[in-house]
C-alpha atoms as a PDB file:
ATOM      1  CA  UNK A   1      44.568 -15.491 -27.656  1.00  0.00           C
ATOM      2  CA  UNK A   2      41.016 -16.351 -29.413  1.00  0.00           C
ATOM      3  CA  UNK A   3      38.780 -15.694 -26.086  1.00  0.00           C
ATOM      4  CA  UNK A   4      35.247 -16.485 -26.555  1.00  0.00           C
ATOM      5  CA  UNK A   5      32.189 -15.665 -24.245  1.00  0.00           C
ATOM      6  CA  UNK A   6      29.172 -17.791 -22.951  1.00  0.00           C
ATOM      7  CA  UNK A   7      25.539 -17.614 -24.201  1.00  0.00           C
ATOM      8  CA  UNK A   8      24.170 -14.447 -22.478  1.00  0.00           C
ATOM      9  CA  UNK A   9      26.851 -12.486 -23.200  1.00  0.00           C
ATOM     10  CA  UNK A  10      29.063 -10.591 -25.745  1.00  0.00           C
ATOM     11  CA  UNK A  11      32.531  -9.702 -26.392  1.00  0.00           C
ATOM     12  CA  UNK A  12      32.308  -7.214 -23.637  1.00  0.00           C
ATOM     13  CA  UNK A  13      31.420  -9.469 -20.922  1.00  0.00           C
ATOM     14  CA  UNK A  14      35.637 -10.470 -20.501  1.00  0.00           C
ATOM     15  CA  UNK A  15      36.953  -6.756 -19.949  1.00  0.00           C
ATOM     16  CA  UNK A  16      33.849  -6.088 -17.731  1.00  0.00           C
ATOM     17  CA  UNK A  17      34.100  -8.876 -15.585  1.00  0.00           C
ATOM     18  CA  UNK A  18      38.125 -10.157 -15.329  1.00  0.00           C
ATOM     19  CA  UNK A  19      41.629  -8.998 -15.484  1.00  0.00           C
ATOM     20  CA  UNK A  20      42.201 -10.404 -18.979  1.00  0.00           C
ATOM     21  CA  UNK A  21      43.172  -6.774 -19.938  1.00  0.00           C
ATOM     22  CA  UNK A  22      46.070  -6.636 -17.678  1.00  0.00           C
ATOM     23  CA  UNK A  23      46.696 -10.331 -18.087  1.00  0.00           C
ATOM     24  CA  UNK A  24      47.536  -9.192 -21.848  1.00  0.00           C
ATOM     25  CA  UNK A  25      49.323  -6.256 -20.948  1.00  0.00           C
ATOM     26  CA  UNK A  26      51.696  -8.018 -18.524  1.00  0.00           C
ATOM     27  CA  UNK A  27      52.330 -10.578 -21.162  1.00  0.00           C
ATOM     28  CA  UNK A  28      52.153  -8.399 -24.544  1.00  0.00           C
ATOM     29  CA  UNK A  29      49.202 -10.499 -25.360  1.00  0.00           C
ATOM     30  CA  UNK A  30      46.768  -9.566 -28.172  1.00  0.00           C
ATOM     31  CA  UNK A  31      43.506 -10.553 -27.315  1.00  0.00           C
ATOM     32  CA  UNK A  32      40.586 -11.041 -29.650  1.00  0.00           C
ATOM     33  CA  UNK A  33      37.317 -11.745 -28.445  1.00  0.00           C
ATOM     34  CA  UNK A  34      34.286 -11.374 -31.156  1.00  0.00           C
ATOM     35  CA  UNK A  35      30.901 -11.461 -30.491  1.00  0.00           C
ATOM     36  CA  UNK A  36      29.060 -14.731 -31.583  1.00  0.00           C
ATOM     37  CA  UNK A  37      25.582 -13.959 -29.987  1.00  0.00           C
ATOM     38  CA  UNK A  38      23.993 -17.465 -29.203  1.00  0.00           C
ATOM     39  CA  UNK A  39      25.238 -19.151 -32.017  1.00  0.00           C
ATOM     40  CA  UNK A  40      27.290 -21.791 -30.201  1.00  0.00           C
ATOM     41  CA  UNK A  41      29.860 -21.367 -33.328  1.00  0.00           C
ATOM     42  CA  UNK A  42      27.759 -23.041 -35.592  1.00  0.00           C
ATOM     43  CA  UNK A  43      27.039 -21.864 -39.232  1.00  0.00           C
ATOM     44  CA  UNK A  44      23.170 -21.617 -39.598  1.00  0.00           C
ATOM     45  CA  UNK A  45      20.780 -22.698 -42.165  1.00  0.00           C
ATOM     46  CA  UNK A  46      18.778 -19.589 -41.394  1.00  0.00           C
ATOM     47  CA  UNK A  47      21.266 -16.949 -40.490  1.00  0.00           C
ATOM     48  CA  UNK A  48      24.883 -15.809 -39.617  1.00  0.00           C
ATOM     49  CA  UNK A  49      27.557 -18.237 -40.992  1.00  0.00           C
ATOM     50  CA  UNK A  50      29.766 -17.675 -37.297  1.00  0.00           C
ATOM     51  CA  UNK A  51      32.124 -20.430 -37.603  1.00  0.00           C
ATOM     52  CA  UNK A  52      32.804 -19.621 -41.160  1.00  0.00           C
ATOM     53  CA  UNK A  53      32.643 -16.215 -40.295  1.00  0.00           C
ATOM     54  CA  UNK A  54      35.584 -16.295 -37.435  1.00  0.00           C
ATOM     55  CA  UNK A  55      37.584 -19.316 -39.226  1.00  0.00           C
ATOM     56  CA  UNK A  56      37.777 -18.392 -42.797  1.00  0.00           C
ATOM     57  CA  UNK A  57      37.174 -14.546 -42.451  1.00  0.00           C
ATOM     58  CA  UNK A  58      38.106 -13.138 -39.391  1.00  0.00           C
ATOM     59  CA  UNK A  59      41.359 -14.962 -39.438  1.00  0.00           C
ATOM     60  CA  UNK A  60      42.865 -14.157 -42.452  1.00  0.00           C
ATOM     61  CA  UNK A  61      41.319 -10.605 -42.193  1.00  0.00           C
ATOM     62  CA  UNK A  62      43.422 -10.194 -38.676  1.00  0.00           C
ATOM     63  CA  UNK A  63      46.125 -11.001 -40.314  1.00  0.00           C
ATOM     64  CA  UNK A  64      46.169  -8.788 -42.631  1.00  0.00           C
ATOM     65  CA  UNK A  65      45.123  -5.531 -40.771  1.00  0.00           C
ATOM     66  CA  UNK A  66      47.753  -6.543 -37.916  1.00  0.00           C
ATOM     67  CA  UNK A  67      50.957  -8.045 -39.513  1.00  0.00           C
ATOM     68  CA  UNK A  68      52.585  -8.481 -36.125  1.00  0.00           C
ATOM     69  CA  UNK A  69      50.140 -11.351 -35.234  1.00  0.00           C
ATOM     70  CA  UNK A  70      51.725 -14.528 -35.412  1.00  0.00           C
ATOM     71  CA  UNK A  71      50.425 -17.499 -37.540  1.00  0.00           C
ATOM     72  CA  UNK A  72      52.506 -19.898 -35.950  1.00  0.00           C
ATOM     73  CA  UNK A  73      51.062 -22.706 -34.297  1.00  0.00           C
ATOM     74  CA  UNK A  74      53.030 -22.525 -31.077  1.00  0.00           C
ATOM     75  CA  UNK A  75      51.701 -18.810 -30.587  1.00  0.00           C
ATOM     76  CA  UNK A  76      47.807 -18.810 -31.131  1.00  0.00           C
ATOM     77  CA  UNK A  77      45.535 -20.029 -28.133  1.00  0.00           C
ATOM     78  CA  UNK A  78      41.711 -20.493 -28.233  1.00  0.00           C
ATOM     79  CA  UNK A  79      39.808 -20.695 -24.904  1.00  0.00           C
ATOM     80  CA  UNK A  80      36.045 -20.069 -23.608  1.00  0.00           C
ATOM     81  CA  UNK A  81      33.444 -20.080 -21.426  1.00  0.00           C
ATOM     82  CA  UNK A  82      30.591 -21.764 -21.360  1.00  0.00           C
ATOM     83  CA  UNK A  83      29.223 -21.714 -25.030  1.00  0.00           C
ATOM     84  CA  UNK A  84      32.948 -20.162 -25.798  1.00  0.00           C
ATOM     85  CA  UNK A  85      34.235 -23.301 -24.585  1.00  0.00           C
ATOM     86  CA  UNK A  86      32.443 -25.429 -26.959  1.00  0.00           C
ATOM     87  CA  UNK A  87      33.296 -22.735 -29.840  1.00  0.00           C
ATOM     88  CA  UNK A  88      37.111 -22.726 -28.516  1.00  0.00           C
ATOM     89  CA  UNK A  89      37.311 -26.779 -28.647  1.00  0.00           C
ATOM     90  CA  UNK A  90      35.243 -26.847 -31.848  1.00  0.00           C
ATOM     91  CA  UNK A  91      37.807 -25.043 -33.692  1.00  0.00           C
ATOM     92  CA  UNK A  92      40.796 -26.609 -32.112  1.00  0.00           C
ATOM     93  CA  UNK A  93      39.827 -29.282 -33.133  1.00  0.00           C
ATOM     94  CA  UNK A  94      38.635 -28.659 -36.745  1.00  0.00           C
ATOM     95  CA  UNK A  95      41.694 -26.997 -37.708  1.00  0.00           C
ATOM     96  CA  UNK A  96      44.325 -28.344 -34.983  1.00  0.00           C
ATOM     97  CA  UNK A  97      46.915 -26.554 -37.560  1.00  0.00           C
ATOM     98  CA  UNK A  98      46.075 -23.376 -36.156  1.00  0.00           C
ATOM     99  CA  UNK A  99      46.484 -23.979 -32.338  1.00  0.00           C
ATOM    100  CA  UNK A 100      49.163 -24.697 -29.458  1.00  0.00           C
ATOM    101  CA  UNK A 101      47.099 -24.962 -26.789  1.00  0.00           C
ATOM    102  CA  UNK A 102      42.834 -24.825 -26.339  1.00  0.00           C
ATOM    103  CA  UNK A 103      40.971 -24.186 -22.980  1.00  0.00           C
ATOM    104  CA  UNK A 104      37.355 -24.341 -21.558  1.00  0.00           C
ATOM    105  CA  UNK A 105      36.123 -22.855 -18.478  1.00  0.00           C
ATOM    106  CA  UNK A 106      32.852 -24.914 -17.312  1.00  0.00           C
ATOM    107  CA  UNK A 107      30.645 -25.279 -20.928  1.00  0.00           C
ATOM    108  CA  UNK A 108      27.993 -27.442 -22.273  1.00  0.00           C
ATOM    109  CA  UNK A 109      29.654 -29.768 -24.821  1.00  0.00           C
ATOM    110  CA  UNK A 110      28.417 -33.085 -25.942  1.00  0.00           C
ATOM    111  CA  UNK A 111      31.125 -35.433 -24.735  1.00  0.00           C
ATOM    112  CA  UNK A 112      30.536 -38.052 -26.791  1.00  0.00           C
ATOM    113  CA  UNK A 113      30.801 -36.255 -30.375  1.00  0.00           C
ATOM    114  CA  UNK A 114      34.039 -34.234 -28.605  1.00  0.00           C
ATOM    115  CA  UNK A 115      35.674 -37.419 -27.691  1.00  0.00           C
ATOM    116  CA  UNK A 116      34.664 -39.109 -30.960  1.00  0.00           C
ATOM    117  CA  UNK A 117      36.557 -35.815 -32.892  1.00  0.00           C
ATOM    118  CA  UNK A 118      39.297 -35.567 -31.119  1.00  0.00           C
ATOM    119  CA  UNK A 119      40.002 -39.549 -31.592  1.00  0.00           C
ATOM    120  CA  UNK A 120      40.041 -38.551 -35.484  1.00  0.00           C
ATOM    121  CA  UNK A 121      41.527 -35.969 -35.053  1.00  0.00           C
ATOM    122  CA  UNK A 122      44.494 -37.048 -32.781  1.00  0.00           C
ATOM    123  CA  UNK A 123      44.931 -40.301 -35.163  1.00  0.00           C
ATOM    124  CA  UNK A 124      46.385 -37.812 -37.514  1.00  0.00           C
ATOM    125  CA  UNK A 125      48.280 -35.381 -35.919  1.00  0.00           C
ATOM    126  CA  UNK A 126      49.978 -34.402 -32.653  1.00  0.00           C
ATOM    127  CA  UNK A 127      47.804 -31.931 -31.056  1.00  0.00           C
ATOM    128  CA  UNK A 128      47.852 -31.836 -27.059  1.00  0.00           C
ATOM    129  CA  UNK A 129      45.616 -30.010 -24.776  1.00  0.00           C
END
């Protein structure tokens, strides 16, 4: 499970403040929640590259380190909250590949642009939510 927090907050604000550590240990569960600061997921002209940073680094690097994380579709799940929510949908649905299942708690998205992705995106391939 990809778990991201809202603007505000950081990585730490999930184990603080829920039971998503016994949630995972119940369910053998690995949890990875990084930090993205208020960057909404975006890569920025003038500063951190997040989304870059989380989809083309921090994945494969995972990977790597911990072998007995699945790559299969049917076992990854992204959620958030908040600004999580709009990073957790954002790469859903950018690389719907990766993905079984994606999940927002309240967040500020533009509906509009999310609807108008996920159109393209469903028109070629089967990805439910």
């Amino acid at each position: 499970l990809w778990l991201f927090h809202g603007a505000h907050q950081d990585c730490s604000e999930w184990v603080r403040n829920s039971s998503v550590e016994r949630f995972a240990n119940e369910r053998g569960l690995a949890v990875i929640m990084p930090t993205m600061l208020h960057s909404y997921g975006m890569d920025m002209k003038y500063g951190a590259d997040y989304f870059s940073m989380v989809t083309r680094e921090l994945w494969p690097e995972l990977h790597w380190m911990f072998p007995c994380l699945s790559q299969k579709k049917e076992k990854n799940f992204v959620a958030g909250a908040s600004m999580g929510g709009y990073i957790a949908y954002k790469w859903a649905l950018t690389c719907p590949e990766q993905f079984a299942k994606a999940m927002l708690f309240p967040a500020m998205v533009e509906t509009y642009a999310i609807l108008a992705l996920l159109i393209s995106i469903l028109s070629v391939t089967n990805l439910s939510f």
